[in-house]
C-alpha atoms as a PDB file:
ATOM      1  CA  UNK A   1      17.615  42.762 -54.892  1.00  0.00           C
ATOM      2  CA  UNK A   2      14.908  42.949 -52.034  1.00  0.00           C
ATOM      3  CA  UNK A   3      17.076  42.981 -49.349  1.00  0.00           C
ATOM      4  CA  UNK A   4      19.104  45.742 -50.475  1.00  0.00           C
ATOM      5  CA  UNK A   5      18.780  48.478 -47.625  1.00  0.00           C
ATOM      6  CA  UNK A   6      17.528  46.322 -45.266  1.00  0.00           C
ATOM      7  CA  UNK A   7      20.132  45.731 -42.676  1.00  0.00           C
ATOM      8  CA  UNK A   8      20.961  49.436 -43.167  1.00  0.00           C
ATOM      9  CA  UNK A   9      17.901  50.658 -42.462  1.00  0.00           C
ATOM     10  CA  UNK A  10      17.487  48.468 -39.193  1.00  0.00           C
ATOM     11  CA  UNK A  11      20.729  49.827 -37.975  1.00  0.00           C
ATOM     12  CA  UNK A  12      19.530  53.370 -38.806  1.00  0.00           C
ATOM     13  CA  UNK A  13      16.495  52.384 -36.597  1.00  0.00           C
ATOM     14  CA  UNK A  14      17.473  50.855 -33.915  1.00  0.00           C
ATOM     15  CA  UNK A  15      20.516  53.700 -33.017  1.00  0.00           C
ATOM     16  CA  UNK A  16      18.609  56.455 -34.188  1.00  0.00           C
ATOM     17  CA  UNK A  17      21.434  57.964 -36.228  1.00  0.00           C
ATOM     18  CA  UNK A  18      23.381  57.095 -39.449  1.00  0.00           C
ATOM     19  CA  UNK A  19      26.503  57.967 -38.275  1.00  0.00           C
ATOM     20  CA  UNK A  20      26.399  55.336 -35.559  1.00  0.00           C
ATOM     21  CA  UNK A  21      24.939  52.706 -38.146  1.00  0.00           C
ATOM     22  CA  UNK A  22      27.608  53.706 -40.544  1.00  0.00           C
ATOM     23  CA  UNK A  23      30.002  52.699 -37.572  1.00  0.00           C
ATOM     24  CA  UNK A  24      28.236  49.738 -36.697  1.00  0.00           C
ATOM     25  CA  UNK A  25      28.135  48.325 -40.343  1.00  0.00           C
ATOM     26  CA  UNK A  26      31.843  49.743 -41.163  1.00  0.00           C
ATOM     27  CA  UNK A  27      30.931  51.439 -43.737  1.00  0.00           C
ATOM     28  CA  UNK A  28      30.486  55.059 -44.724  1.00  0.00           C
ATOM     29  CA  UNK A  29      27.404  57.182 -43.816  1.00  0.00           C
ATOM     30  CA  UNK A  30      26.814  58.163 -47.245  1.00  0.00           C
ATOM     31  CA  UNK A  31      26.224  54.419 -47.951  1.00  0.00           C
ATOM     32  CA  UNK A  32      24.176  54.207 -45.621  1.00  0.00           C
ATOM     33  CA  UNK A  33      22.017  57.337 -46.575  1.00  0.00           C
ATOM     34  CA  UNK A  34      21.814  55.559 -50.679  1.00  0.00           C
ATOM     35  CA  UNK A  35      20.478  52.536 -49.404  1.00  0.00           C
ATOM     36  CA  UNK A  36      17.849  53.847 -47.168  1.00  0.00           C
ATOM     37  CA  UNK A  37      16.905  56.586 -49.840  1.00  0.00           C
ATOM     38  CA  UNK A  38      16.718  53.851 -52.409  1.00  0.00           C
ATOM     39  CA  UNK A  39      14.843  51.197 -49.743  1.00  0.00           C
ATOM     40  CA  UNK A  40      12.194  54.326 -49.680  1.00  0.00           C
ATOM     41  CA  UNK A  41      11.801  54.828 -53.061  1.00  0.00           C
ATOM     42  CA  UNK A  42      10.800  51.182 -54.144  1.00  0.00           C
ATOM     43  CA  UNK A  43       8.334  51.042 -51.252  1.00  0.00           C
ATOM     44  CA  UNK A  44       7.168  54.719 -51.947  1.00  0.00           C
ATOM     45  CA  UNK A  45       6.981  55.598 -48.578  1.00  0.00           C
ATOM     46  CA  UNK A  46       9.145  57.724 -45.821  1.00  0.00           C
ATOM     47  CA  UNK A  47      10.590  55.348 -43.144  1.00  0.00           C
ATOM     48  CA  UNK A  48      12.307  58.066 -41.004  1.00  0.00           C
ATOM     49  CA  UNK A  49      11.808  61.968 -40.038  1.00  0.00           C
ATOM     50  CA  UNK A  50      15.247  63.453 -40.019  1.00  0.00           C
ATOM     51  CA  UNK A  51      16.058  66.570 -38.478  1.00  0.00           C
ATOM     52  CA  UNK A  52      19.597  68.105 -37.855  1.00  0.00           C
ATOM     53  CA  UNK A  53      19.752  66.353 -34.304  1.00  0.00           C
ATOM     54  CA  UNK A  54      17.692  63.486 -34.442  1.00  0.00           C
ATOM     55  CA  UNK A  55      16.683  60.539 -36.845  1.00  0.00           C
ATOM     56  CA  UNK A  56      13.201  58.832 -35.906  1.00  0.00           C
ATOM     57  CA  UNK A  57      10.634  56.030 -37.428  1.00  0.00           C
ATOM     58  CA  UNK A  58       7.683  57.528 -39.216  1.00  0.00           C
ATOM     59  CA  UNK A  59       4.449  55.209 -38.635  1.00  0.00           C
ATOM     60  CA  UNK A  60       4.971  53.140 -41.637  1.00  0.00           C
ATOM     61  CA  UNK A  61       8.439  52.940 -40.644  1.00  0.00           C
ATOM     62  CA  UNK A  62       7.718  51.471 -37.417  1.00  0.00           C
ATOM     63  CA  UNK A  63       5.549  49.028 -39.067  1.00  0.00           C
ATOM     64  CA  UNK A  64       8.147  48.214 -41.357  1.00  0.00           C
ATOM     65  CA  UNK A  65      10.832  47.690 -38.747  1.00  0.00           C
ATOM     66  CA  UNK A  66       9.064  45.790 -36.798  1.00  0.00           C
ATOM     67  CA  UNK A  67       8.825  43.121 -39.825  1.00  0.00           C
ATOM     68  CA  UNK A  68      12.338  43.340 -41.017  1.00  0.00           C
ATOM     69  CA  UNK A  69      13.747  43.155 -37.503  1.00  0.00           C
ATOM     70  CA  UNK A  70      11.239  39.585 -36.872  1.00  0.00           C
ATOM     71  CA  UNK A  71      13.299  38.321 -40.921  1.00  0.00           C
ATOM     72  CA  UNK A  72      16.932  39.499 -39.527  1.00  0.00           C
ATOM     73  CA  UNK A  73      16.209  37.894 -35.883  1.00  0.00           C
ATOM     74  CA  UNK A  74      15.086  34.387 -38.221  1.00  0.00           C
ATOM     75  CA  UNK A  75      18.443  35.094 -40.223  1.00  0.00           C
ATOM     76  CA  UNK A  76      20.789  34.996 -37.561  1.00  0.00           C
ATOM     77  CA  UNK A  77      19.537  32.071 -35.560  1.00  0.00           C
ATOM     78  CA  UNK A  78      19.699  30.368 -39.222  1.00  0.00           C
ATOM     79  CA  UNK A  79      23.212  31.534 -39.110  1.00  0.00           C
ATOM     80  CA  UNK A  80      23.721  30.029 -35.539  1.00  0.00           C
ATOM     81  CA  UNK A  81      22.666  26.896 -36.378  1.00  0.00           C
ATOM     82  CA  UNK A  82      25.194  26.306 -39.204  1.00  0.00           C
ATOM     83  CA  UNK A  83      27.868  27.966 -36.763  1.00  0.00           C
ATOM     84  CA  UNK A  84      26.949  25.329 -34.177  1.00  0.00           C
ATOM     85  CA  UNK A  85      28.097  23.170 -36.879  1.00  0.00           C
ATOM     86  CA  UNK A  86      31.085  24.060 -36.771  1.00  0.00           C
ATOM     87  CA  UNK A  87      34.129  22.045 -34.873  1.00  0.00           C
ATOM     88  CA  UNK A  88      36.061  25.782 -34.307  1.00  0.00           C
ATOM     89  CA  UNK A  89      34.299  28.455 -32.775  1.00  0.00           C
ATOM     90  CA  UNK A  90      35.529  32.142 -34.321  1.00  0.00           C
ATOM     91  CA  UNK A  91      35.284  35.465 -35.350  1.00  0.00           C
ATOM     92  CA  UNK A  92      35.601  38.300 -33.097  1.00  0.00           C
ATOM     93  CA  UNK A  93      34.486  39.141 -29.248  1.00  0.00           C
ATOM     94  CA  UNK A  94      34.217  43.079 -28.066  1.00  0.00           C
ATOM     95  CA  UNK A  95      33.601  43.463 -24.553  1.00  0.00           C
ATOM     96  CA  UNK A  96      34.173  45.990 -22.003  1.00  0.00           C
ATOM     97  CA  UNK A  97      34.610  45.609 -17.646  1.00  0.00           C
ATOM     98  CA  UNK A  98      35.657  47.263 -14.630  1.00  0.00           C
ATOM     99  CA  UNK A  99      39.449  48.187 -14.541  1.00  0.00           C
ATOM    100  CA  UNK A 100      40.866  46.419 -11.478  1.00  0.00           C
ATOM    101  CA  UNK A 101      38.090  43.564 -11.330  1.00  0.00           C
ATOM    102  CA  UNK A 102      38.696  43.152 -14.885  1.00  0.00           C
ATOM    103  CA  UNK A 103      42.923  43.269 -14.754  1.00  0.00           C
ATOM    104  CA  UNK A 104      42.926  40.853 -11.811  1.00  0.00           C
ATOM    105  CA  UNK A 105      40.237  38.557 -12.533  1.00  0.00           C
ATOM    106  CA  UNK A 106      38.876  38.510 -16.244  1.00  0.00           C
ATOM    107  CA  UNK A 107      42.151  39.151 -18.418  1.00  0.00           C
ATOM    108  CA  UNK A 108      43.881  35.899 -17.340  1.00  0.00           C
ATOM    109  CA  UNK A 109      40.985  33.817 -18.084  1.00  0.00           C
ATOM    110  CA  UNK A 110      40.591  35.394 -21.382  1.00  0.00           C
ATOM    111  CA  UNK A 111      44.565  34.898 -22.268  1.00  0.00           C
ATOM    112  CA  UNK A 112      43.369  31.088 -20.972  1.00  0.00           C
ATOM    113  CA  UNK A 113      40.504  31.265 -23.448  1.00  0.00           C
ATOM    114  CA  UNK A 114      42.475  32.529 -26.421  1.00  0.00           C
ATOM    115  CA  UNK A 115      45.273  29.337 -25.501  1.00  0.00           C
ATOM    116  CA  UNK A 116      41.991  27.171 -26.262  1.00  0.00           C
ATOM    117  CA  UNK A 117      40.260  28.894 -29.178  1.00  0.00           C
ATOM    118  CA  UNK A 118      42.616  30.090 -31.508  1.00  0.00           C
ATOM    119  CA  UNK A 119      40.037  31.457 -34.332  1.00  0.00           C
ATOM    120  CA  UNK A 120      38.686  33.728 -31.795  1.00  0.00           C
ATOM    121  CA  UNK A 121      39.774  37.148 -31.406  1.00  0.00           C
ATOM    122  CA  UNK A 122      39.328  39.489 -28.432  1.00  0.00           C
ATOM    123  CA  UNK A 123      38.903  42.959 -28.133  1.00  0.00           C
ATOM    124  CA  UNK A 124      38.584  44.402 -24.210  1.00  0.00           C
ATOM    125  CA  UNK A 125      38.026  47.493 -23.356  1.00  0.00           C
ATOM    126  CA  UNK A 126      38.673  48.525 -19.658  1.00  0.00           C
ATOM    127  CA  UNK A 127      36.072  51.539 -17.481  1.00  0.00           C
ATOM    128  CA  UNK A 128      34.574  51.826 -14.724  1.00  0.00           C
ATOM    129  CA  UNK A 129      32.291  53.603 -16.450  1.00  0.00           C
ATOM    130  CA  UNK A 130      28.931  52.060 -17.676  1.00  0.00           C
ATOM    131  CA  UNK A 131      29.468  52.490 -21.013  1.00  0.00           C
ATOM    132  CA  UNK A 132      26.776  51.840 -23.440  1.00  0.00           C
ATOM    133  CA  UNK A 133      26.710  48.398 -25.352  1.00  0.00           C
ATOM    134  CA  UNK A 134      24.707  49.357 -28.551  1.00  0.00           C
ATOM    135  CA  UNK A 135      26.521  52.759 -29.159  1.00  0.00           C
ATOM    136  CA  UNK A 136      30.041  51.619 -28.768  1.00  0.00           C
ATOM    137  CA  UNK A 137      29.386  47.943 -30.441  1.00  0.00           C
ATOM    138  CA  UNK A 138      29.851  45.783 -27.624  1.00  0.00           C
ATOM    139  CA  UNK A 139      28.708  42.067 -27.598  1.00  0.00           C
ATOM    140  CA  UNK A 140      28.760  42.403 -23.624  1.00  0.00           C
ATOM    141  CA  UNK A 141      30.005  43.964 -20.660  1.00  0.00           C
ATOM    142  CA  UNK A 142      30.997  41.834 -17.351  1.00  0.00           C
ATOM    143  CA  UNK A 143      29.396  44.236 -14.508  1.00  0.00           C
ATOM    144  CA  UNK A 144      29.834  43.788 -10.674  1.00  0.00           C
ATOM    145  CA  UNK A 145      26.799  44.586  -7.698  1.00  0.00           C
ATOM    146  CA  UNK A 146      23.473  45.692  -8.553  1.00  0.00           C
ATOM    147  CA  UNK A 147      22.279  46.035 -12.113  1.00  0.00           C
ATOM    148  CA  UNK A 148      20.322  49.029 -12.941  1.00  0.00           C
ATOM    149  CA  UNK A 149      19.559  48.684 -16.538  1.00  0.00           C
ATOM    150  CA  UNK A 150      16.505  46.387 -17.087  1.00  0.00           C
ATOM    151  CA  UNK A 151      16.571  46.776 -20.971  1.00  0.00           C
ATOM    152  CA  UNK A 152      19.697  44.332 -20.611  1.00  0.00           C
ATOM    153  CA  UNK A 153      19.811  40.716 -20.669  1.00  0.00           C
ATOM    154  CA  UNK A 154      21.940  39.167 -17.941  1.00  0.00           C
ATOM    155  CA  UNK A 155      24.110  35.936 -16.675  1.00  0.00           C
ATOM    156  CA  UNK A 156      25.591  35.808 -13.499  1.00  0.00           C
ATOM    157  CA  UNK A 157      29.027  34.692 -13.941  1.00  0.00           C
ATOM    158  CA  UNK A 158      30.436  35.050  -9.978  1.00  0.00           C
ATOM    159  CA  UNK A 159      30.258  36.745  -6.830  1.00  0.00           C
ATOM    160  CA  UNK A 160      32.810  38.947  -4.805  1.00  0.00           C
ATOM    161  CA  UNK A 161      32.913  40.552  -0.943  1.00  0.00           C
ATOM    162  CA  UNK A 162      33.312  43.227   0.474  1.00  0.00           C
ATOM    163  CA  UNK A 163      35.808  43.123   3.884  1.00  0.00           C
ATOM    164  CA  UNK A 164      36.577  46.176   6.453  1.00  0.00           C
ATOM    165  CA  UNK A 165      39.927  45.419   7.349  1.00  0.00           C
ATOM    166  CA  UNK A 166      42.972  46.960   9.002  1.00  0.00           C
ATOM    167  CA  UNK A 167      46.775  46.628   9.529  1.00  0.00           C
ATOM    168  CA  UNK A 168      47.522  45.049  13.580  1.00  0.00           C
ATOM    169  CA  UNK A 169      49.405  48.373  13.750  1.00  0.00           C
ATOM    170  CA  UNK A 170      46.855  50.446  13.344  1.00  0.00           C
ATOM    171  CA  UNK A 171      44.663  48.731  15.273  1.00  0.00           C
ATOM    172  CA  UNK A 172      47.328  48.333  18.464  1.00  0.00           C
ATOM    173  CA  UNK A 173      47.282  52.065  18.221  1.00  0.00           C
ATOM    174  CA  UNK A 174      43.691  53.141  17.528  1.00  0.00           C
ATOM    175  CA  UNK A 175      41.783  50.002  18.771  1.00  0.00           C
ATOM    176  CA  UNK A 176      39.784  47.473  17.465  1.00  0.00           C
ATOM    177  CA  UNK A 177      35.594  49.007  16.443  1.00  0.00           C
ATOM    178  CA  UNK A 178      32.983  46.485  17.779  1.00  0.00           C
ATOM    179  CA  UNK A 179      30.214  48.901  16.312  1.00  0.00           C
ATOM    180  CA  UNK A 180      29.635  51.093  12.957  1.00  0.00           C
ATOM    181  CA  UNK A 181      28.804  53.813  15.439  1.00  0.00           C
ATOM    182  CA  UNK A 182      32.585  53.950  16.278  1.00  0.00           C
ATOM    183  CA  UNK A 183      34.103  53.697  12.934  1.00  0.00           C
ATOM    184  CA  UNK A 184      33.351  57.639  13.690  1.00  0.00           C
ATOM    185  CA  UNK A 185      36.189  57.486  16.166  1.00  0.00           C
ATOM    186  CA  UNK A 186      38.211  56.379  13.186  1.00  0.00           C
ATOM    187  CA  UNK A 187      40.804  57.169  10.003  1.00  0.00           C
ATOM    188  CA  UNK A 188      38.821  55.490   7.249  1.00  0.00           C
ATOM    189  CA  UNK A 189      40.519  55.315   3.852  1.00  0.00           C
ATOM    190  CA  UNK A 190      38.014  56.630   1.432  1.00  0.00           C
ATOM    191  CA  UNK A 191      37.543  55.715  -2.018  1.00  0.00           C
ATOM    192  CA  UNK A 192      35.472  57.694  -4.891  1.00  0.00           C
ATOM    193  CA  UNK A 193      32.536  57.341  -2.253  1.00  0.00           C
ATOM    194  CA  UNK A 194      31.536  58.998   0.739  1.00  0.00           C
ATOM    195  CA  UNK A 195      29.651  56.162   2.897  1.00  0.00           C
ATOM    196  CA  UNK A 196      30.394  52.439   2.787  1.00  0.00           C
ATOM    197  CA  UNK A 197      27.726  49.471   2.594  1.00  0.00           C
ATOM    198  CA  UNK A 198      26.850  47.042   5.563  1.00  0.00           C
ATOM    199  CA  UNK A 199      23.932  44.901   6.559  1.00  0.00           C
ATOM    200  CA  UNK A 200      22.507  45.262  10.278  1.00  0.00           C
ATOM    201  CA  UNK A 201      19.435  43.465  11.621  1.00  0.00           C
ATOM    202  CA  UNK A 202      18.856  42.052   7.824  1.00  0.00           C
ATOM    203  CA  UNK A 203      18.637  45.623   6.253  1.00  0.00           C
ATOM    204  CA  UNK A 204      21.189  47.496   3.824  1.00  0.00           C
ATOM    205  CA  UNK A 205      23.026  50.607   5.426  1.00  0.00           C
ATOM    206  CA  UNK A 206      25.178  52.578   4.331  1.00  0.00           C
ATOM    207  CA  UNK A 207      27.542  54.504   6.866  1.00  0.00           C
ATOM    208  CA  UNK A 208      28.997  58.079   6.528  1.00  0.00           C
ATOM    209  CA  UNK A 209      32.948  57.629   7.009  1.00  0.00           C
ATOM    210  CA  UNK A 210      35.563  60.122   7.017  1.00  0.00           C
ATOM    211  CA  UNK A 211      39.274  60.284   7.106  1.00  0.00           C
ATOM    212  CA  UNK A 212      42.753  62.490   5.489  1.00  0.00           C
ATOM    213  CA  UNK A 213      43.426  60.115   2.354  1.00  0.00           C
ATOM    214  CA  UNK A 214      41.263  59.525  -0.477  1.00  0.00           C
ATOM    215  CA  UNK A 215      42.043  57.570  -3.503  1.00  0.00           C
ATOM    216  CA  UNK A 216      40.053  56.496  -6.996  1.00  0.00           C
ATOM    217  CA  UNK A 217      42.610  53.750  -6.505  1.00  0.00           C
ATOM    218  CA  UNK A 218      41.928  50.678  -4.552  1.00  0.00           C
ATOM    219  CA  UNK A 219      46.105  49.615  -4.725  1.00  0.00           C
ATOM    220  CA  UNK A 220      46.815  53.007  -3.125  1.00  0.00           C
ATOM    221  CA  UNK A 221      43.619  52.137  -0.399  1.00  0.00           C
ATOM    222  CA  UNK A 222      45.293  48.715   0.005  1.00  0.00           C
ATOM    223  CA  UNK A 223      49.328  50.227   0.457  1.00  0.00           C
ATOM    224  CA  UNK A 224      48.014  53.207   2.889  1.00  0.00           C
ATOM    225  CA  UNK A 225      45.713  50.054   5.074  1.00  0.00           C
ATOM    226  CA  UNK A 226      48.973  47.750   5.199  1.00  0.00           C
ATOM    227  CA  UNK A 227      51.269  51.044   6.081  1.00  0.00           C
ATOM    228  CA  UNK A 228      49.138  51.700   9.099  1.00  0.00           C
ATOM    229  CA  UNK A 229      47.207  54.730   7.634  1.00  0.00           C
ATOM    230  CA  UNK A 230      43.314  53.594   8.844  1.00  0.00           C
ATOM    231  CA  UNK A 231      40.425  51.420   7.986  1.00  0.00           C
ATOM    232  CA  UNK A 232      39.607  50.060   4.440  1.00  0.00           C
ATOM    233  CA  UNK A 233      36.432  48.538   2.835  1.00  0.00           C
ATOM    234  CA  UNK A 234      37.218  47.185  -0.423  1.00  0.00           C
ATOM    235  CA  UNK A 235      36.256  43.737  -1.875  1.00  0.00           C
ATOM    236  CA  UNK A 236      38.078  40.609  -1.699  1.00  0.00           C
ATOM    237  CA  UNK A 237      40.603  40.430  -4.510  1.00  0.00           C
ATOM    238  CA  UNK A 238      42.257  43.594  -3.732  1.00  0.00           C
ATOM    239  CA  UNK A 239      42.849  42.174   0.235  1.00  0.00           C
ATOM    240  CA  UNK A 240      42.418  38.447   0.503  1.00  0.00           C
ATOM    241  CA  UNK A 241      46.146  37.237   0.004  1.00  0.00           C
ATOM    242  CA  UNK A 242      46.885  40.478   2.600  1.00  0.00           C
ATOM    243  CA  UNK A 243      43.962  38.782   5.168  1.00  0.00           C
ATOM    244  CA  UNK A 244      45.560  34.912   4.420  1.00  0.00           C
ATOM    245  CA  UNK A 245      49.109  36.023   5.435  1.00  0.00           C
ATOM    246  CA  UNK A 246      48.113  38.181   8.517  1.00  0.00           C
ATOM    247  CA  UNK A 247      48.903  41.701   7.362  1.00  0.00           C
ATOM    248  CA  UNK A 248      45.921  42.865   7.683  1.00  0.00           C
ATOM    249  CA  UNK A 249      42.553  41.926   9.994  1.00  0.00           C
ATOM    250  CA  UNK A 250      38.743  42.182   8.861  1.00  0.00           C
ATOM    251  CA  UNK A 251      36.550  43.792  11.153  1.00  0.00           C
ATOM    252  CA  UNK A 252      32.448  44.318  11.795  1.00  0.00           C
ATOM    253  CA  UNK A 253      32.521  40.558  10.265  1.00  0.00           C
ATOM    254  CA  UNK A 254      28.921  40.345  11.429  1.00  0.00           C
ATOM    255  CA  UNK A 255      27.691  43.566   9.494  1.00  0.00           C
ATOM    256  CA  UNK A 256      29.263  42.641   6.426  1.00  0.00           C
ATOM    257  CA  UNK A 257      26.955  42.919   3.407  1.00  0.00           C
ATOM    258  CA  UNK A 258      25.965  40.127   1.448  1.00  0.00           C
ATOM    259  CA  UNK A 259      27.983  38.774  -1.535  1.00  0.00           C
ATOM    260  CA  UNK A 260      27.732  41.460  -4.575  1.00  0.00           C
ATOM    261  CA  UNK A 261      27.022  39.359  -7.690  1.00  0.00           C
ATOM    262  CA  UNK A 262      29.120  39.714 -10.626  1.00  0.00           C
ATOM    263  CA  UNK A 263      27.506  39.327 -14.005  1.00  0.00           C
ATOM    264  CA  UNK A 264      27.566  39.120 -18.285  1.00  0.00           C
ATOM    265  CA  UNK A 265      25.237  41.723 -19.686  1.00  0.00           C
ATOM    266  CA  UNK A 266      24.432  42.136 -22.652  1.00  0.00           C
ATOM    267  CA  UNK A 267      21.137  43.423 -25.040  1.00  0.00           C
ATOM    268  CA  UNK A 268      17.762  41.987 -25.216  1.00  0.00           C
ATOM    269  CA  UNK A 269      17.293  41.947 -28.782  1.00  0.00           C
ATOM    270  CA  UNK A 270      20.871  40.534 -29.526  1.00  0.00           C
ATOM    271  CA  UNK A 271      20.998  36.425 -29.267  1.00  0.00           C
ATOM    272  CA  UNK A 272      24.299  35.394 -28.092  1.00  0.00           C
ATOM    273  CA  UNK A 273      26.131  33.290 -30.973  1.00  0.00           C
ATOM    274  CA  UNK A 274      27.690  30.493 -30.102  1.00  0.00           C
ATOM    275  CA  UNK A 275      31.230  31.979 -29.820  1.00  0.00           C
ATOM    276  CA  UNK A 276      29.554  34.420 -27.396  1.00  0.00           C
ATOM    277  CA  UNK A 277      27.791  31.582 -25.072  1.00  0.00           C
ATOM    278  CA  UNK A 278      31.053  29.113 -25.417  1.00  0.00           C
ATOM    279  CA  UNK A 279      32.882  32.678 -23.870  1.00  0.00           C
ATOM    280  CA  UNK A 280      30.235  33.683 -21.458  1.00  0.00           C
ATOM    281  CA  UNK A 281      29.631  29.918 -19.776  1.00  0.00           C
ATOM    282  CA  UNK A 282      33.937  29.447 -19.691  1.00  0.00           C
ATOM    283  CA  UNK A 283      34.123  32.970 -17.421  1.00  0.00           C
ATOM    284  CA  UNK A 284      30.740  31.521 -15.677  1.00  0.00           C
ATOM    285  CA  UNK A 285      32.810  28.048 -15.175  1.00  0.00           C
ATOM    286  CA  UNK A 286      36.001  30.221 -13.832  1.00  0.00           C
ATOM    287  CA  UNK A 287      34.743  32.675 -12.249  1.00  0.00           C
ATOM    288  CA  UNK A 288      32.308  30.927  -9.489  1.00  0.00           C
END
């Protein structure tokens, strides 16, 4: 058949390595390696240079991929039309999100999801890492604040805030700051960061903060803030109910920094399927 070889050899392309596209296909590399040798031998021509370290596109391969990528893009919205046909969205979702943001806030609308949808199955993997969509297989990633990667495609699902906040005791001992020059003066809680983010006369700024505790845990930032330990920035979900009932205050309201956006990323060159979108606008629906 014609198409033999062709999806492998896009994989192969497109991740630069058979191993990966082994991975990506599930199946084994030496599959992989048959169909791309035989794919070269009935066009009599060598698609990639491969080297110990690296796998790349010759010129006619680039040609070629180019084509074959333009006939598997026109196969797959064929395939999401038909799917669209269907009353039950299904198959399988792999996504990835920040630990706390995604324990407190994502995981519970996904169990909500999965109450609705019950062909669908969910796979969620948990870093604060930015972990790489293509190489690890991901449909998308939910990512809070600014996004840095421009070869991504991206939905904004929500927003969150940051607060400065304190305990009363602490602040009936130490005093309330009116100014980020005096949060100097101060026992800041730090987290995996040295400075903390604010907005003064419309500009970003980022102030230098010190203090005896810090944590790559914003629970343990939260318990030493409502113990009396110092000042905390962290955003709203790990200290809102804490603000509501009174245990703790916000501070420097009026240098606050704008709402950090909170968004679904995921590749350019990957269309989301109609599982995908039917996920993507239920978080967007949730989330706001």
């Amino acid at each position: 058949m014609q198409w033999d070889g062709i999806s492998e050899f896009v994989f192969v392309a497109e991740n630069e390595s058979f191993t990966l596209a082994s991975k990506k296909m599930d199946i084994s590399t030496a599959q992989v390696s048959r169909q791309i040798s035989a794919l070269e031998k009935r066009l009599n021509i060598k698609l990639f240079y491969r080297t110990t370290r690296k796998v790349s596109l010759t010129e006619e391969g680039r040609i070629f991929y180019q084509h074959c990528r333009g006939v598997l893009d026109g196969l797959d919205a064929a395939e999401r039309a038909v799917t669209n046909l269907q009353s039950k969205p299904q198959g399988k979702i792999k996504l990835t999100a920040p630990v706390t943001y995604g324990e407190q806030q994502v995981l519970p609308l996904i169990n909500d999801f999965m109450k609705q949808y019950g062909d669908i199955e969910v796979s969620v993997f948990l870093s604060n890492q930015q972990i790489s969509l293509v190489e690890g297989g991901y449909d998308l990633a939910i990512r809070v604040g600014k996004l840095s990667d421009s070869s991504m495609m991206a939905k904004k699902l929500g927003s969150r805030t940051n607060f400065i906040c304190a305990s009363p005791d602490y602040l009936d001992k130490q005093g309330i700051p009116h100014s980020l020059s005096e949060l100097s003066q101060h026992s800041c809680l730090l987290g995996t960061l040295d400075y903390w983010h604010f907005k003064e006369a419309g500009k970003e700024k980022n102030i230098r903060v010190k203090g005896r505790i810090r944590y790559n845990s914003g629970y343990g930032l939260v318990d030493a803030a409502l113990k009396g330990l110092g000042i905390v920035q962290l955003p709203d979900y790990y200290v809102q109910e804490h603000i509501a009932s009174g245990e703790l205050m916000t501070l420097l309201d009026k240098y606050r920094e704008p709402e950090e956006g909170v968004w679904a990323v995921y590749p350019q060159n990957r269309h989301l399927s109609p599982k995908i979108r039917l996920f993507v606008d239920y978080l967007a629906e949730h989330l706001l």
